[in-house]
C-alpha atoms as a PDB file:
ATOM      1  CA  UNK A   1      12.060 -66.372 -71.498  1.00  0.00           C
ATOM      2  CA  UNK A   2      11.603 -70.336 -70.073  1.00  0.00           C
ATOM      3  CA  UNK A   3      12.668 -69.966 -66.526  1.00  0.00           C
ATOM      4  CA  UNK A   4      13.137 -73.166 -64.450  1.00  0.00           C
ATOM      5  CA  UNK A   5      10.032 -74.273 -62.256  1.00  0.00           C
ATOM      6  CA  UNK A   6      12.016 -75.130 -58.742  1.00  0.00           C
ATOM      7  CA  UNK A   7      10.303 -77.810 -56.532  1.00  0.00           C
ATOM      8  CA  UNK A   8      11.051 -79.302 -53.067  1.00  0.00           C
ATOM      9  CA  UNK A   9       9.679 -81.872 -51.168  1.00  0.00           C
ATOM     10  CA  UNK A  10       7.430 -81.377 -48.109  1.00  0.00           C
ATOM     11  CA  UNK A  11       6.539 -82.477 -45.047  1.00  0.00           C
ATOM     12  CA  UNK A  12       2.601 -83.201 -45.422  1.00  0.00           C
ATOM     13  CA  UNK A  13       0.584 -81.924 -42.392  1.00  0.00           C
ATOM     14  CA  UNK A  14      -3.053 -81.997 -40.962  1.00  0.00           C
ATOM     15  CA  UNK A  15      -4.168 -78.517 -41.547  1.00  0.00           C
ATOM     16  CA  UNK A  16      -7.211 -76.844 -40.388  1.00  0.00           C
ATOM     17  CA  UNK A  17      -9.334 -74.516 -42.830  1.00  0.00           C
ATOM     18  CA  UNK A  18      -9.701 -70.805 -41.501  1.00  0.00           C
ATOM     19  CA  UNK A  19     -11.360 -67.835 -43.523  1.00  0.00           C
ATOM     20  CA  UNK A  20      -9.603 -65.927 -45.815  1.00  0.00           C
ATOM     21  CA  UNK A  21     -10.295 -62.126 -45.580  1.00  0.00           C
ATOM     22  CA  UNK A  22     -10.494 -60.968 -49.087  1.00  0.00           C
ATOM     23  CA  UNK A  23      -8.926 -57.764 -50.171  1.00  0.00           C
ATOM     24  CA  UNK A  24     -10.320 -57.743 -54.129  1.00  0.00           C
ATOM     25  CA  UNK A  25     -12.389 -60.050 -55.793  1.00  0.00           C
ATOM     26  CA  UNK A  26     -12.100 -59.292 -59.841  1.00  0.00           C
ATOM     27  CA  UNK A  27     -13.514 -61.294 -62.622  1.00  0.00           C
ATOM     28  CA  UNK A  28     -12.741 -64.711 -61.856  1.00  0.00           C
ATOM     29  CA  UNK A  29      -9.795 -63.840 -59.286  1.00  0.00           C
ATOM     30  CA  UNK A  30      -9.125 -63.021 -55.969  1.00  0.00           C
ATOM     31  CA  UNK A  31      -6.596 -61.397 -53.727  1.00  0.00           C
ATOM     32  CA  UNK A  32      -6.963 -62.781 -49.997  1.00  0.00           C
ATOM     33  CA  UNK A  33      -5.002 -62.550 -46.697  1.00  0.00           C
ATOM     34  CA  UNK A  34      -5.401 -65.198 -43.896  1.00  0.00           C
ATOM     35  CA  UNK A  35      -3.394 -66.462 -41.079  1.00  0.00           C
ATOM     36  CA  UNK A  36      -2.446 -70.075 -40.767  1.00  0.00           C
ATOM     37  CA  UNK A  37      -3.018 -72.193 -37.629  1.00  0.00           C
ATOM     38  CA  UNK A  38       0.860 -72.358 -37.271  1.00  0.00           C
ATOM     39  CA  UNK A  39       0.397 -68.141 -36.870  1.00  0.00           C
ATOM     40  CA  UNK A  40       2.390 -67.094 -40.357  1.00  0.00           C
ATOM     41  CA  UNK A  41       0.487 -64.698 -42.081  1.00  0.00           C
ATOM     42  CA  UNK A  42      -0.034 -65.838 -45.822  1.00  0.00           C
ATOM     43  CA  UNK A  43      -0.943 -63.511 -48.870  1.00  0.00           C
ATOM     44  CA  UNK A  44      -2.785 -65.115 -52.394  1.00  0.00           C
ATOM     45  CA  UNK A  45      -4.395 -65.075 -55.305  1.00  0.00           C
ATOM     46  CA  UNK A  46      -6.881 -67.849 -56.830  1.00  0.00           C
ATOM     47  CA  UNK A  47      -8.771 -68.906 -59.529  1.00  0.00           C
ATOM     48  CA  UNK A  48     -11.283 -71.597 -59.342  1.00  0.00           C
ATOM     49  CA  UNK A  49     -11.275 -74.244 -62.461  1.00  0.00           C
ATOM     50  CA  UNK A  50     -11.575 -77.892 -63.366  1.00  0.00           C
ATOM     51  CA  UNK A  51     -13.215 -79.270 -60.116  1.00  0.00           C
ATOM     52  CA  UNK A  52     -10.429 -77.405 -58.076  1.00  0.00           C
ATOM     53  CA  UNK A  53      -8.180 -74.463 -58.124  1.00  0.00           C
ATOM     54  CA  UNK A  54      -5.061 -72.519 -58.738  1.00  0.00           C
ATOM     55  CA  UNK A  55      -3.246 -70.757 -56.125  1.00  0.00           C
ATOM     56  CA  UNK A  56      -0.127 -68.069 -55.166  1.00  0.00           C
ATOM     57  CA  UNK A  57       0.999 -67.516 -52.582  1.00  0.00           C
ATOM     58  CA  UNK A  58       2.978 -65.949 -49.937  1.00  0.00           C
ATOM     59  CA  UNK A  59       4.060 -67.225 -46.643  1.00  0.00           C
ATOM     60  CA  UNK A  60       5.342 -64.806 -44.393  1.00  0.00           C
ATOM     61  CA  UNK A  61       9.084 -65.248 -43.962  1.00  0.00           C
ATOM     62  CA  UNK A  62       9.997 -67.061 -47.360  1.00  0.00           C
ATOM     63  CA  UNK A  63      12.085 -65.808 -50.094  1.00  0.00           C
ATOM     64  CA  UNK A  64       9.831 -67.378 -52.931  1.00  0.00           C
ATOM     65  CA  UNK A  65       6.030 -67.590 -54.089  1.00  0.00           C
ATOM     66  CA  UNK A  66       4.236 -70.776 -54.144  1.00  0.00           C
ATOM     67  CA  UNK A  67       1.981 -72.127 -56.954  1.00  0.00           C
ATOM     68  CA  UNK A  68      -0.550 -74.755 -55.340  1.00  0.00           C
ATOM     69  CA  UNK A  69      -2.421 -76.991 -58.140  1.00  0.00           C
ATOM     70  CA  UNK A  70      -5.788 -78.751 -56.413  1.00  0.00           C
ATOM     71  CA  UNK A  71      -8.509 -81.224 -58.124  1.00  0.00           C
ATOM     72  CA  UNK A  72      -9.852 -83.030 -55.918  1.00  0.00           C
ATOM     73  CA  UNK A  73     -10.207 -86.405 -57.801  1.00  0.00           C
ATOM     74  CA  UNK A  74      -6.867 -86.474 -58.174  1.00  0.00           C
ATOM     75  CA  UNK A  75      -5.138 -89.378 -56.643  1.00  0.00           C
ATOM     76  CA  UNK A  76      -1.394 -89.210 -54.812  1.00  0.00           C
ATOM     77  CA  UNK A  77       1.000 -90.496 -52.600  1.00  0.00           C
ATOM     78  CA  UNK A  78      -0.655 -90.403 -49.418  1.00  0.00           C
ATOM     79  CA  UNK A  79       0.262 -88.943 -45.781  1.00  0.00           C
ATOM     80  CA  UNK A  80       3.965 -90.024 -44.625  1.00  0.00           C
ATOM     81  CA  UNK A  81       4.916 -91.189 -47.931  1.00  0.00           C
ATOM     82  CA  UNK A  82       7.232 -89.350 -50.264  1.00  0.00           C
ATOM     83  CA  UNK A  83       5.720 -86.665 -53.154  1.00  0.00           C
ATOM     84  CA  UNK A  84       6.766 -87.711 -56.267  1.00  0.00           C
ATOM     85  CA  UNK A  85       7.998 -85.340 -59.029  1.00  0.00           C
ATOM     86  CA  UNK A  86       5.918 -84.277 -61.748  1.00  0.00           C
ATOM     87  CA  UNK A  87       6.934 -82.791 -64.970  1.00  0.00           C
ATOM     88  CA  UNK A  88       4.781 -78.833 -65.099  1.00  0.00           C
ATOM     89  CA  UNK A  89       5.414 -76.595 -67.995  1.00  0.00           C
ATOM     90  CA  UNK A  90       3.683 -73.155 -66.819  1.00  0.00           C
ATOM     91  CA  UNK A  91       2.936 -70.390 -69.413  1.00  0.00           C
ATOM     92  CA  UNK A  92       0.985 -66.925 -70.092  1.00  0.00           C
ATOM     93  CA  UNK A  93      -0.965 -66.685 -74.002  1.00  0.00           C
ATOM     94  CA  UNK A  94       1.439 -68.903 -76.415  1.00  0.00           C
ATOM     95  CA  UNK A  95       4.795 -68.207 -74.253  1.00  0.00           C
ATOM     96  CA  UNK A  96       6.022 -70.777 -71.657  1.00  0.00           C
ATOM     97  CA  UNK A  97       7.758 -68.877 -68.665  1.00  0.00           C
ATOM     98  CA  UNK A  98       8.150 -71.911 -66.050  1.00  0.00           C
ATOM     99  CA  UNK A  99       9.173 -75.310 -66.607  1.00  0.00           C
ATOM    100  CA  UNK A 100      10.479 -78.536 -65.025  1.00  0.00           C
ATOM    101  CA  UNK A 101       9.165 -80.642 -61.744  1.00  0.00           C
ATOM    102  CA  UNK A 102       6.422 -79.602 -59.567  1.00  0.00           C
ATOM    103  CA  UNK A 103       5.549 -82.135 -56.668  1.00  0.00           C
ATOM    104  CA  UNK A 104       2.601 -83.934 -55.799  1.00  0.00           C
ATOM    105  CA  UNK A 105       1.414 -84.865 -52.284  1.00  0.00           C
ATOM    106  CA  UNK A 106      -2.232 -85.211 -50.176  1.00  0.00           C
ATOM    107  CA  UNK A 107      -2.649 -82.985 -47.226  1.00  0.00           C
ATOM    108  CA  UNK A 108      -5.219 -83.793 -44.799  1.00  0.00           C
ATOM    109  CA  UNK A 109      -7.558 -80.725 -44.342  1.00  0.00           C
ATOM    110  CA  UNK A 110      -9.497 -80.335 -41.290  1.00  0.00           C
ATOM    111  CA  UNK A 111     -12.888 -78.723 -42.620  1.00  0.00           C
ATOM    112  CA  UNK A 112     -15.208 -76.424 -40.764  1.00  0.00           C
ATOM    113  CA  UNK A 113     -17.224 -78.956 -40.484  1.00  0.00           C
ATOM    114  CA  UNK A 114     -14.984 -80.854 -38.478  1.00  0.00           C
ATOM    115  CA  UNK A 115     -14.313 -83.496 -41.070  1.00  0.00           C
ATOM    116  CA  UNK A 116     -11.067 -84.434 -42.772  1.00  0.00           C
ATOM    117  CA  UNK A 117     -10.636 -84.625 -46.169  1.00  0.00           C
ATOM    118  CA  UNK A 118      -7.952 -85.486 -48.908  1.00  0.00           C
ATOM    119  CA  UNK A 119      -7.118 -82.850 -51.107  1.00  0.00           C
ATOM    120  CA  UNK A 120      -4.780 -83.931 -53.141  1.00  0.00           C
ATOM    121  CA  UNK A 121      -1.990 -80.899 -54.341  1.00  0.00           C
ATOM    122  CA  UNK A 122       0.292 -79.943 -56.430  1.00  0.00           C
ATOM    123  CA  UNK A 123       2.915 -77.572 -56.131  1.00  0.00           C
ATOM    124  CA  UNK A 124       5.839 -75.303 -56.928  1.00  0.00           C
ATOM    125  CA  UNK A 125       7.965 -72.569 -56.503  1.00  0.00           C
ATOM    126  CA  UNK A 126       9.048 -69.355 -58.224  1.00  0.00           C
ATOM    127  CA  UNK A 127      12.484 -68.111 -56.279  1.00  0.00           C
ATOM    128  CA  UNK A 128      14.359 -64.835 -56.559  1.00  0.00           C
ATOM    129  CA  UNK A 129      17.292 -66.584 -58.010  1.00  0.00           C
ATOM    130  CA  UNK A 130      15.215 -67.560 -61.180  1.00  0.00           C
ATOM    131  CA  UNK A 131      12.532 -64.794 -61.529  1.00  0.00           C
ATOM    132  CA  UNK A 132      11.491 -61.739 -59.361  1.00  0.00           C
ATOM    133  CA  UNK A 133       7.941 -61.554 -58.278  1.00  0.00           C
ATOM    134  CA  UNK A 134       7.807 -58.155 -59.573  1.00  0.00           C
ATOM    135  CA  UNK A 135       8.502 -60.200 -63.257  1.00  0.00           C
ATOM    136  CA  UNK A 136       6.540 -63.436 -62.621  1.00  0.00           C
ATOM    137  CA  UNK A 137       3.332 -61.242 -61.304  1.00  0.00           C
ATOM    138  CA  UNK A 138       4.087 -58.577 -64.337  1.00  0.00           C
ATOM    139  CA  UNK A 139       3.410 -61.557 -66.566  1.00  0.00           C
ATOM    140  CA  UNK A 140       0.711 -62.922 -65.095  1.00  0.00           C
ATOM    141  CA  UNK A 141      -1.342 -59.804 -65.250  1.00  0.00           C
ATOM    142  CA  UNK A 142      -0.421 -58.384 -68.414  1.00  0.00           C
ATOM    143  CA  UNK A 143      -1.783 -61.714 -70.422  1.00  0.00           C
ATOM    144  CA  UNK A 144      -5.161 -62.724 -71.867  1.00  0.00           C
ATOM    145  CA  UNK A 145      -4.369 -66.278 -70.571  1.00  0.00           C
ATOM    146  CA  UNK A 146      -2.577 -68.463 -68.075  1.00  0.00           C
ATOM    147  CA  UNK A 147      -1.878 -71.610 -68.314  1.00  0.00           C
ATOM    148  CA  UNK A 148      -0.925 -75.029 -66.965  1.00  0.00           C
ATOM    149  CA  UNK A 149       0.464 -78.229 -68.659  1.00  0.00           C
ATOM    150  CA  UNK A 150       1.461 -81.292 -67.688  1.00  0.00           C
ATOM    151  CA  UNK A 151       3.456 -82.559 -69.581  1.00  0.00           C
ATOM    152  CA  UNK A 152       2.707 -86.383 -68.676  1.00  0.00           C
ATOM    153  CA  UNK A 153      -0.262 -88.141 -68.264  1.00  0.00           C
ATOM    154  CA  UNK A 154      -3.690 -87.436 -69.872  1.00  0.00           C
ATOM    155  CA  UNK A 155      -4.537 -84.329 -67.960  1.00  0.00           C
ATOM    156  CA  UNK A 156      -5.919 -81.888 -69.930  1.00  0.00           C
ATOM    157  CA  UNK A 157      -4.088 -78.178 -70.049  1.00  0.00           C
ATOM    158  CA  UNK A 158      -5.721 -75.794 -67.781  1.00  0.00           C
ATOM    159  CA  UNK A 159      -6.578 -72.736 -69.338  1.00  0.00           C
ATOM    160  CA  UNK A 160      -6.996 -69.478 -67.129  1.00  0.00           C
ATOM    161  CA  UNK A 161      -8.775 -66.685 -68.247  1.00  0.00           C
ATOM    162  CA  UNK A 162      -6.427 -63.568 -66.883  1.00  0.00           C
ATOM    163  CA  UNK A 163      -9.619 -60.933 -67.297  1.00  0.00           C
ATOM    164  CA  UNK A 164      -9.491 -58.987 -63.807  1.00  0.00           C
ATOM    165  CA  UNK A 165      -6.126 -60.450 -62.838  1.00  0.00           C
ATOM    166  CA  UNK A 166      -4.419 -56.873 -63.216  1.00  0.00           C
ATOM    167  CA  UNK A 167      -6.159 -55.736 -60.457  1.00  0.00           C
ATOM    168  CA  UNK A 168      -5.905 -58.547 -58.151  1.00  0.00           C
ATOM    169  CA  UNK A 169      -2.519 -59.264 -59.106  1.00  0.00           C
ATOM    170  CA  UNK A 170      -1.413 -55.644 -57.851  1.00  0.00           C
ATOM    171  CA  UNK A 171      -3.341 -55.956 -54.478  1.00  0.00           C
ATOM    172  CA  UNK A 172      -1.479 -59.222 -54.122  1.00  0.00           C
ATOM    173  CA  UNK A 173       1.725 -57.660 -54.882  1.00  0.00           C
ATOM    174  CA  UNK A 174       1.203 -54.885 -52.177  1.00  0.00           C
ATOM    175  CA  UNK A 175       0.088 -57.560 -49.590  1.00  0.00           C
ATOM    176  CA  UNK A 176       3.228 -59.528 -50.227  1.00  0.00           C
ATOM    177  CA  UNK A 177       5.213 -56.877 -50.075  1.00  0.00           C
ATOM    178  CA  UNK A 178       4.297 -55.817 -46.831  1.00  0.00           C
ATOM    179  CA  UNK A 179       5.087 -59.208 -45.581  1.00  0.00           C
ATOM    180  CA  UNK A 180       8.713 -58.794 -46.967  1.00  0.00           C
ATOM    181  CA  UNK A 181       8.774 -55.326 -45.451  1.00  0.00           C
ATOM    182  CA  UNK A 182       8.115 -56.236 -42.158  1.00  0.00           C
ATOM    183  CA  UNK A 183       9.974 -60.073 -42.005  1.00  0.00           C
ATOM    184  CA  UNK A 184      13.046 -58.076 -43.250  1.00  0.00           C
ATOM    185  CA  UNK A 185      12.738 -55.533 -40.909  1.00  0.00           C
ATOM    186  CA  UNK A 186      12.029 -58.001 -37.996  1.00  0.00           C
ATOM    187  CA  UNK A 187       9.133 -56.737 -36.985  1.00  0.00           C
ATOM    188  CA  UNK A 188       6.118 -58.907 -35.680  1.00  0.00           C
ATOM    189  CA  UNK A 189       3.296 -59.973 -38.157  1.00  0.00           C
ATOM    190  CA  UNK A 190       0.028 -58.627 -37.588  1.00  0.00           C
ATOM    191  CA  UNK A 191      -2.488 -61.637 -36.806  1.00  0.00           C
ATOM    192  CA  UNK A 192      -6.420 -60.792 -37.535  1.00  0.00           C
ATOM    193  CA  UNK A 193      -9.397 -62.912 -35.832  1.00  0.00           C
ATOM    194  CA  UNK A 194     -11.112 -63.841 -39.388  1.00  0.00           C
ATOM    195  CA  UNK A 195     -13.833 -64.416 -38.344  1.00  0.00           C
ATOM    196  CA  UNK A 196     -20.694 -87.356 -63.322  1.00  0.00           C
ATOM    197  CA  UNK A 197     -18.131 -88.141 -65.894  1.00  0.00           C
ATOM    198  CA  UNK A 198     -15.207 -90.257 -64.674  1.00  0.00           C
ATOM    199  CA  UNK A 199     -12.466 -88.042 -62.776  1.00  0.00           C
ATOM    200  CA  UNK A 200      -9.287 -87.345 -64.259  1.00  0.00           C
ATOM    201  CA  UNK A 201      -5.831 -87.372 -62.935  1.00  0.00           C
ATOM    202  CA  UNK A 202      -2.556 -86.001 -63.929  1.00  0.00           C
ATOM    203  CA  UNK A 203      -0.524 -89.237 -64.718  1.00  0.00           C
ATOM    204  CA  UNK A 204      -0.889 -92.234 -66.922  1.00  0.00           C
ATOM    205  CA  UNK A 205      -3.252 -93.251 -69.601  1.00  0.00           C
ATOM    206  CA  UNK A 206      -5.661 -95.489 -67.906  1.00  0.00           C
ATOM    207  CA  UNK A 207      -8.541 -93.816 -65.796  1.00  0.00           C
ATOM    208  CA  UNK A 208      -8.806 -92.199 -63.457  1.00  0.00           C
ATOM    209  CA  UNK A 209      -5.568 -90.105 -64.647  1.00  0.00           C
ATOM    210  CA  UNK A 210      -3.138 -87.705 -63.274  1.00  0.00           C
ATOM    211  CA  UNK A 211      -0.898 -85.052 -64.237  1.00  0.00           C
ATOM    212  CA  UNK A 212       2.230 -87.553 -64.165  1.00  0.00           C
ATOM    213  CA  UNK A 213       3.368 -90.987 -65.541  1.00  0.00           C
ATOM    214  CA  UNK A 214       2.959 -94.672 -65.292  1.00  0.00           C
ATOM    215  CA  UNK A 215       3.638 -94.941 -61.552  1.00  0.00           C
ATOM    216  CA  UNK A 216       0.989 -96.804 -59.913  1.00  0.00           C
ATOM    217  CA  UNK A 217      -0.306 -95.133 -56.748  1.00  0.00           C
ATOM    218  CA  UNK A 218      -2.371 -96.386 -54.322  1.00  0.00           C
ATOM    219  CA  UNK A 219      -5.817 -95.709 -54.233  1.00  0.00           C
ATOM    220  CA  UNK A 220      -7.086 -92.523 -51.942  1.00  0.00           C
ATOM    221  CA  UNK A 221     -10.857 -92.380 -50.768  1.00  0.00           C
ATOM    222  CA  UNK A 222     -12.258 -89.195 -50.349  1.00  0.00           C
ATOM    223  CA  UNK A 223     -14.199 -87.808 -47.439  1.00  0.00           C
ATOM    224  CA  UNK A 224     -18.041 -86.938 -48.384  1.00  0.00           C
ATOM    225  CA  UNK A 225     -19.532 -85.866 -51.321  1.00  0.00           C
ATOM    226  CA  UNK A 226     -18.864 -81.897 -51.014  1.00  0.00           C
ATOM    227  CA  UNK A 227     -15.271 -81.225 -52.200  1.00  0.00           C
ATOM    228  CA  UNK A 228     -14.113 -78.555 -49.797  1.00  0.00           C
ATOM    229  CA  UNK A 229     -12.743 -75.115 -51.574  1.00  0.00           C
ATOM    230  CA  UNK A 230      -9.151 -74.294 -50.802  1.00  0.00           C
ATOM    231  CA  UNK A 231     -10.001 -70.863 -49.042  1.00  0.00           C
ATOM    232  CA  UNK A 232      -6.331 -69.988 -48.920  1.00  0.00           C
ATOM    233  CA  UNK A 233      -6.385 -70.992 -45.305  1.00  0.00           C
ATOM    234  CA  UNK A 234      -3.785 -74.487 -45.787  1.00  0.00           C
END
């Protein structure tokens, strides 16, 4: 069943990269916990693909999961500005479970290095009221693929292959559940010292493109050559 793909604007902020401590690492997945530098403890699961990455999440304290989207010659709105909505159709093998507007922004990401660096995002949310995460995680493990499209622009479907996701989908499911467990209960989270081709983007037809229409955006340069990994840790 299509379910509706709920987005909400956000409030872009400078974040700083910590490490992630993994929990299982499984084919091309992995399950990770971190804490961010605002203290909430935040459960995922990621894929790497296409110059950048797909992300779940979990933030301590919320009632829904969030999907994070990341290329990093992508090109947004920047800092202080308003997202803008972009038209996501999310699926597993040939069945489309998600679909309407995701949002895109650029964060500012404090590396360890001690640079900052655009990373250019986009996001959206799976809520109770539209699909458990029992469901949504169900499907995501039990299929061959997973997929993204978006649906304007020249971006090119992403394609996910879902071999080990069963395994680091259930490790994410426990981790997030004992984040509801404890937030309903009240109780204090647990904090842990953790230790050449031309780009594309996903709007428009002219290049670079991006994954949503004609809008023209400014222009965002991008710090150094070595694209920082999103470690879970924004």
């Amino acid at each position: 069943m299509k379910r509706s793909l709920i987005a909400a604007a956000l409030l872009a902020a400078t974040a700083t990269i910590t490490c992630a401590e993994d929990l299982k690492v499984s084919g091309n997945w992995r399950a990770y916990r971190t804490v961010i530098p605002s203290g909430q403890p935040v459960c995922g699961m990621s894929s790497d693909i296409n110059g950048g990455s797909f992300q779940l999440k979990y933030y301590y304290g919320n009632k829904a999961l969030t999907g994070q989207v990341i290329k990093y010659t992508w090109k947004f709105p920047p800092e202080g500005t308003a997202p803008i909505e972009i038209p996501l159709t999310v699926g597993v093998d040939r069945n489309p479970i998600l679909s309407g507007n995701a949002i895109g922004y650029t964060q500012t990401v404090k590396w360890k290095d001690g640079k900052n660096y655009l990373m250019p995002t986009l996001e959206f949310y799976v809520t109770p009221e539209k699909t458990s995460l029992d469901d949504f995680l169900n499907d995501l493990s039990l299929a061959n693929k997973f997929w993204l499209r978006f649906d304007e622009g020249n971006e090119k479907p992403w394609v996910l292959d879902m071999t080990g996701s069963a395994a680091v989908a259930m490790v994410f499911r426990a981790c997030a559940g004992e984040l509801i467990r404890i937030s309903k209960a009240g109780d204090p989270p647990a904090t842990q010292p953790y230790g050449q081709s031309k780009p594309t983007q996903p709007y428009g037809n002219a290049a670079p493109t991006q994954p949503y229409g004609p809008k023209p955006v400014p222009t965002i340069p991008y710090g150094g050559n070595n694209k920082p990994r999103d470690d879970g840790g924004i």
